[in-house]
C-alpha atoms as a PDB file:
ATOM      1  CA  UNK A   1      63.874-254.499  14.189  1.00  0.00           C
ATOM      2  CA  UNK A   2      64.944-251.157  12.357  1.00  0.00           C
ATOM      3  CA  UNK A   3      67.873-250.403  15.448  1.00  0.00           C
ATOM      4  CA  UNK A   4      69.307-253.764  14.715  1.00  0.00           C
ATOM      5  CA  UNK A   5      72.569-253.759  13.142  1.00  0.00           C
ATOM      6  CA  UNK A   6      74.709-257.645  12.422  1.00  0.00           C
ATOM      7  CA  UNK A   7      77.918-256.384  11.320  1.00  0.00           C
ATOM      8  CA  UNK A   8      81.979-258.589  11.369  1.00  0.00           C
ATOM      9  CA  UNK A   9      83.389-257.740  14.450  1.00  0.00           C
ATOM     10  CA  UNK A  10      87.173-259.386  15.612  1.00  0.00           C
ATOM     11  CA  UNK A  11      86.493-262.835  17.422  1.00  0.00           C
ATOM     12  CA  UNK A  12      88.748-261.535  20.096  1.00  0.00           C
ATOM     13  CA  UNK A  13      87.455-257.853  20.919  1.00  0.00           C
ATOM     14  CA  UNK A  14      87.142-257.402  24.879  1.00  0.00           C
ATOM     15  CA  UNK A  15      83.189-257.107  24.626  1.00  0.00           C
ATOM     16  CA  UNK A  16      83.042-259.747  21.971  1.00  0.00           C
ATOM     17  CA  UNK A  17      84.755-261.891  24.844  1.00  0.00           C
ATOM     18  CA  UNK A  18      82.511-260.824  27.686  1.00  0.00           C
ATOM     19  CA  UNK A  19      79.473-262.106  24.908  1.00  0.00           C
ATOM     20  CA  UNK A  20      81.090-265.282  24.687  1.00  0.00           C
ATOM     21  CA  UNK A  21      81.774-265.993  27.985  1.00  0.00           C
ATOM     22  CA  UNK A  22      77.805-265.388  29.112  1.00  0.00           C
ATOM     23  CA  UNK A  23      77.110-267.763  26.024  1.00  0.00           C
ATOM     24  CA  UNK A  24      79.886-270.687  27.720  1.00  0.00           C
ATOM     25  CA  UNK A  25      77.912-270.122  30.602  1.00  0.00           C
ATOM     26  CA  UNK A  26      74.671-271.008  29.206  1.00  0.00           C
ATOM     27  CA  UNK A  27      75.668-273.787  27.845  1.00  0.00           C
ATOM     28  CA  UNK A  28      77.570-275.010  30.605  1.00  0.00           C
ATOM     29  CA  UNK A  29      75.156-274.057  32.909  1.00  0.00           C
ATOM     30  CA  UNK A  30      72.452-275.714  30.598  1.00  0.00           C
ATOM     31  CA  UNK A  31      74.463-279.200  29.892  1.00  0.00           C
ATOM     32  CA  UNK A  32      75.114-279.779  33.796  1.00  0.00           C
ATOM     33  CA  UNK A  33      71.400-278.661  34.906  1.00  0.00           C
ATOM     34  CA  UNK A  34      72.829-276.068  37.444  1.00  0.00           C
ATOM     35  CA  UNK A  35      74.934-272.971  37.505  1.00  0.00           C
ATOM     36  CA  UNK A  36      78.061-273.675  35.566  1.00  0.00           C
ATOM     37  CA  UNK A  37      81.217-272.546  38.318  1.00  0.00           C
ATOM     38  CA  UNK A  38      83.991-269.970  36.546  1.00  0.00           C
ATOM     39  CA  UNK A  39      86.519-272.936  36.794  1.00  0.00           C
ATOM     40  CA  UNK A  40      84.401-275.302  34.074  1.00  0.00           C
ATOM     41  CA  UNK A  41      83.289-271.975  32.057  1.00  0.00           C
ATOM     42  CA  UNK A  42      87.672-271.351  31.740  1.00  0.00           C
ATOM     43  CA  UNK A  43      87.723-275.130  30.760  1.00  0.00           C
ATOM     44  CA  UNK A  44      84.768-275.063  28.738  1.00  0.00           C
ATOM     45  CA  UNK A  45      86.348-272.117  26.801  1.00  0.00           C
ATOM     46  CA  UNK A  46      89.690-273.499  26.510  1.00  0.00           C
ATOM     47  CA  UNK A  47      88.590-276.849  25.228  1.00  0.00           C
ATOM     48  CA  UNK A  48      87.159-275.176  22.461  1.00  0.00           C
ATOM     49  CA  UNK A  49      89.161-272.234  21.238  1.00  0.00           C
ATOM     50  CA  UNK A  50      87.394-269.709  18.727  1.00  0.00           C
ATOM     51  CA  UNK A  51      89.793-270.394  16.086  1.00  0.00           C
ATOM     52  CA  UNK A  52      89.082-270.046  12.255  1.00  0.00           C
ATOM     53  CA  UNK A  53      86.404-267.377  13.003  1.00  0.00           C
ATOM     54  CA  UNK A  54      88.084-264.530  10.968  1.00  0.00           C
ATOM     55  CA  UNK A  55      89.102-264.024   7.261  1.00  0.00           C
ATOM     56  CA  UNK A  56      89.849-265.097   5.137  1.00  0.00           C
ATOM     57  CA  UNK A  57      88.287-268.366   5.249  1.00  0.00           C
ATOM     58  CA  UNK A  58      85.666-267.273   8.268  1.00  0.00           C
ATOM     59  CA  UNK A  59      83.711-264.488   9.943  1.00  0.00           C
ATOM     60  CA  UNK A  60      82.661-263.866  13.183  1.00  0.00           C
ATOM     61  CA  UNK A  61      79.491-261.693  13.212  1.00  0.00           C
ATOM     62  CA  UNK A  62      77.198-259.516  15.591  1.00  0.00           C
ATOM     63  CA  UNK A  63      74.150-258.150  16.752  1.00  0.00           C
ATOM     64  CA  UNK A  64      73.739-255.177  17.839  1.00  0.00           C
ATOM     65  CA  UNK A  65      70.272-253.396  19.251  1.00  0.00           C
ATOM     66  CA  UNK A  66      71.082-249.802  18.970  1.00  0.00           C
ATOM     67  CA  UNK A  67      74.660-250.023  20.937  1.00  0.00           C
ATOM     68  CA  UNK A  68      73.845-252.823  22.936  1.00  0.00           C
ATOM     69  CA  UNK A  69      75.416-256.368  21.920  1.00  0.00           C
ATOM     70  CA  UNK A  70      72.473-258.996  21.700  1.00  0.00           C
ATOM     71  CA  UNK A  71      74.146-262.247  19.944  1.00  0.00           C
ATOM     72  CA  UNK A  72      76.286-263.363  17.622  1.00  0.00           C
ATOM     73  CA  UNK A  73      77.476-266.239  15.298  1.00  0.00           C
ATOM     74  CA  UNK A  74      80.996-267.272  13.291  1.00  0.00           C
ATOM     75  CA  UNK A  75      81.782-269.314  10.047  1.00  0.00           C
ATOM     76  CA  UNK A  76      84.921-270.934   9.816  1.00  0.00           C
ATOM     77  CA  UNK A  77      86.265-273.497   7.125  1.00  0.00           C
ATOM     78  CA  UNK A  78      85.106-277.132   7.942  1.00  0.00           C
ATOM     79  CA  UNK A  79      86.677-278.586   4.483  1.00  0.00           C
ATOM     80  CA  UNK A  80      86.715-277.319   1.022  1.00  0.00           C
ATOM     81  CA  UNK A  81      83.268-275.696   0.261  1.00  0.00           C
ATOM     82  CA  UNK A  82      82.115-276.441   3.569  1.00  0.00           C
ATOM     83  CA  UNK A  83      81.683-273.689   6.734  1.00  0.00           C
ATOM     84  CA  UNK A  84      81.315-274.777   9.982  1.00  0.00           C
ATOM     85  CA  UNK A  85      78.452-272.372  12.114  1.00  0.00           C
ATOM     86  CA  UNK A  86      79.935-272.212  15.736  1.00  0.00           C
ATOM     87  CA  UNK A  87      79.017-269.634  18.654  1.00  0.00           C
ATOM     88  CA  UNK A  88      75.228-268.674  17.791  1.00  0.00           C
ATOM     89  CA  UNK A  89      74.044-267.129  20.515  1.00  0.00           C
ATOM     90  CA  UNK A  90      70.928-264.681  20.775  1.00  0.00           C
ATOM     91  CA  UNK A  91      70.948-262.624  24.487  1.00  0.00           C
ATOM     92  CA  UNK A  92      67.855-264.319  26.503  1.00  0.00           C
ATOM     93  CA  UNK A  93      66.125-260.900  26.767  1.00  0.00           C
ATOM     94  CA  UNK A  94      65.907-260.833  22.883  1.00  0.00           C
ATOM     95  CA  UNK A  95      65.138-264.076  22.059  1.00  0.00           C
ATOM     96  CA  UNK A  96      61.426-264.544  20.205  1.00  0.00           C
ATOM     97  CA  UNK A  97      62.155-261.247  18.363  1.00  0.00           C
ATOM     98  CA  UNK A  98      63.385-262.773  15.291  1.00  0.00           C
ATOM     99  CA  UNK A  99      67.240-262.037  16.049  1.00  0.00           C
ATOM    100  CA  UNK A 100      68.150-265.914  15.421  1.00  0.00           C
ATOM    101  CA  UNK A 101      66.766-265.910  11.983  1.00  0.00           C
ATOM    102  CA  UNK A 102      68.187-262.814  10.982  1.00  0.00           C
ATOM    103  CA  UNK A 103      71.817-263.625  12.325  1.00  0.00           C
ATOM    104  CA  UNK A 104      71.406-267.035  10.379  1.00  0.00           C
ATOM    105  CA  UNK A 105      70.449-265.137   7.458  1.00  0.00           C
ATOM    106  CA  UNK A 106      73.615-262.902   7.541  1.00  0.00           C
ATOM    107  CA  UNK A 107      75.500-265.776   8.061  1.00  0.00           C
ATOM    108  CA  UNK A 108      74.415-267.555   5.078  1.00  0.00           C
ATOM    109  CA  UNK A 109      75.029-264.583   2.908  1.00  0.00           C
ATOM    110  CA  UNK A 110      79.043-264.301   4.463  1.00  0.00           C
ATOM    111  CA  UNK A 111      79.131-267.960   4.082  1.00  0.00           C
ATOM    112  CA  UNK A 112      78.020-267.378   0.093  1.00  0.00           C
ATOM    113  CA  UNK A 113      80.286-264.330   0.010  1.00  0.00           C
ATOM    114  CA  UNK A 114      83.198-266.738   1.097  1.00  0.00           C
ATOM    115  CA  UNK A 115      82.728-269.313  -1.515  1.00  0.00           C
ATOM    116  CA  UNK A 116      80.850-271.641   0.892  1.00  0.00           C
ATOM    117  CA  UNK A 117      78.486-274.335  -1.212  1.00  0.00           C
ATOM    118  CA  UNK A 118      77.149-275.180   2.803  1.00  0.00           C
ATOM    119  CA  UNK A 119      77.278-274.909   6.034  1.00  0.00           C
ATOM    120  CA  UNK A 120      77.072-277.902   8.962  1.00  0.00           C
ATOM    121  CA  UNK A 121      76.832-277.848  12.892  1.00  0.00           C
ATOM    122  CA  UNK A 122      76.412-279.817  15.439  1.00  0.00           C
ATOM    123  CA  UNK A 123      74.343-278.879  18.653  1.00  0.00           C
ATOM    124  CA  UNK A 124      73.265-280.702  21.450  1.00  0.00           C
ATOM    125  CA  UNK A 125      70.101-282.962  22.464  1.00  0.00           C
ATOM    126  CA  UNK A 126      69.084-279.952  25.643  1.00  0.00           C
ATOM    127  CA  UNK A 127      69.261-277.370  22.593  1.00  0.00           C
ATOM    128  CA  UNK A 128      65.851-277.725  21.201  1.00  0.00           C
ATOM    129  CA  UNK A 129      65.234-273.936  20.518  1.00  0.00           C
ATOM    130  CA  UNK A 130      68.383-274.152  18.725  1.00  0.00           C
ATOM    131  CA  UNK A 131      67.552-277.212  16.260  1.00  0.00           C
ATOM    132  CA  UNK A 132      63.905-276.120  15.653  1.00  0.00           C
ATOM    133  CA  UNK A 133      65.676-272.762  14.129  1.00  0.00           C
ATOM    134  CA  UNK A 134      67.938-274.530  12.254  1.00  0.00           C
ATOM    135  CA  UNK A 135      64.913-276.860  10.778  1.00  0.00           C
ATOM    136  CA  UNK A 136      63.063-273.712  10.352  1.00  0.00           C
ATOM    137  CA  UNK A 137      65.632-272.424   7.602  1.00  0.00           C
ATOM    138  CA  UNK A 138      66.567-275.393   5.893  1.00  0.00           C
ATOM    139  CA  UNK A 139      68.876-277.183   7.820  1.00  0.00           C
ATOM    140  CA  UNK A 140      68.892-281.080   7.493  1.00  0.00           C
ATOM    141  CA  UNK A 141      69.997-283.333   9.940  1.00  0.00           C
ATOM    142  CA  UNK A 142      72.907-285.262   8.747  1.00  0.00           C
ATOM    143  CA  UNK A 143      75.189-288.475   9.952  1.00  0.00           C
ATOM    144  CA  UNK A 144      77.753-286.745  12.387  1.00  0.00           C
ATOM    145  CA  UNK A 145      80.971-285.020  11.201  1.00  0.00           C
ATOM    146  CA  UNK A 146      83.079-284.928  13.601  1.00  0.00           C
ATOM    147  CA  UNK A 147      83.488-286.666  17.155  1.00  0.00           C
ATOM    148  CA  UNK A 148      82.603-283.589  19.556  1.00  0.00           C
ATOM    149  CA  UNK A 149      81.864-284.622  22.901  1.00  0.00           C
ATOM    150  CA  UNK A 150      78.944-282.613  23.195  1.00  0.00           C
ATOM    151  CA  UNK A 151      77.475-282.973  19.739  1.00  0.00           C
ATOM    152  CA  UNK A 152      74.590-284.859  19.620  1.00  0.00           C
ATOM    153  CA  UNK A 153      73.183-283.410  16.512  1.00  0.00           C
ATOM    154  CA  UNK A 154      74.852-282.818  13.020  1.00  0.00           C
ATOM    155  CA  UNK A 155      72.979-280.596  10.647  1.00  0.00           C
ATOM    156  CA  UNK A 156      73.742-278.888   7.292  1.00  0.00           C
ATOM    157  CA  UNK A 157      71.950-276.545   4.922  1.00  0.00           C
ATOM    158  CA  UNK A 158      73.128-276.662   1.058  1.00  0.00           C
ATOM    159  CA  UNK A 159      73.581-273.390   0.325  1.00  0.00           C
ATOM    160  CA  UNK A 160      72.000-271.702  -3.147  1.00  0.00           C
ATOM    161  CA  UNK A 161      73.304-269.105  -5.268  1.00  0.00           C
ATOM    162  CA  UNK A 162      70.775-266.374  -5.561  1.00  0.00           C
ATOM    163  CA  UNK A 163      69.107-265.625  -8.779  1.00  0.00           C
ATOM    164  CA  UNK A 164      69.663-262.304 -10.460  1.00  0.00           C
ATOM    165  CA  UNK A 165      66.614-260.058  -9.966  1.00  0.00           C
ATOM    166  CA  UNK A 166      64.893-259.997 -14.063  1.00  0.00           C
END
């Protein structure tokens, strides 16, 4: 994991874009249980713009092995106090290599560096990778937030201040 880099990167940057698209596609292609067509992966895209992901009040952050892009996750203000996690995606070749965990982890820490007290999500039944990482690190399941027509889950991790080292 030493050639792994998770740095902010601009929401809208061209290969930031192509990332996001192949992660629309996934899910798309996932949710309707066949290859997703470039008309719905424009609509899914469009339905749910990437805004919010920047400063000041989010971050949109990436992985990087060596130069390559692997994944990549945003924070953006939910309420008061509260982040939102959208976008977490880990490339397929990578996954099982710890990326996940470590992108959540740099999350966290922006979401902490932002004022953040926690962070919720929502995610989908099909998703199950994605909700056993999220129970993995803390994340509770919740009663929904919001109305999302593909959320299906609604989780939240209370985020603590970390002690000084004595």
């Amino acid at each position: 994991m030493s050639t792994w880099n998770i740095e902010p990167t601009a929401v809208d940057h061209p290969n930031v874009v192509d990332l996001l698209r192949e992660y629309t596609d996934e899910m798309a292609s996932r949710y309707y249980g066949r290859p997703a067509t470039d008309a719905e992966v424009d609509q899914a895209i469009a339905e749910d713009p990437n805004t919010g992901l920047h400063p000041p009040t989010g971050v949109f952050l990436v992985a990087r092995e060596q130069a390559e892009l692997v994944g990549c996750a945003g924070i953006r203000e939910l309420e008061p106090g509260i982040a939102e996690l959208k976008r977490m995606y880990i490339r397929p070749r990578v996954r099982g290599r710890g990326a996940g965990a470590r992108l959540l982890t740099e999350v966290e820490r922006h979401a902490r560096q932002l004022g953040y007290r926690a962070i919720r999500l929502d995610t989908r039944d099909d998703l199950v990778e994605a909700r056993r990482l999220y129970a993995k690190h803390g994340y509770q399941e919740i009663p929904a937030f919001n109305d999302g027509p593909y959320a299906e889950h609604w989780f939240e991790k209370v985020l603590r201040s970390r002690e000084p080292v004595r």
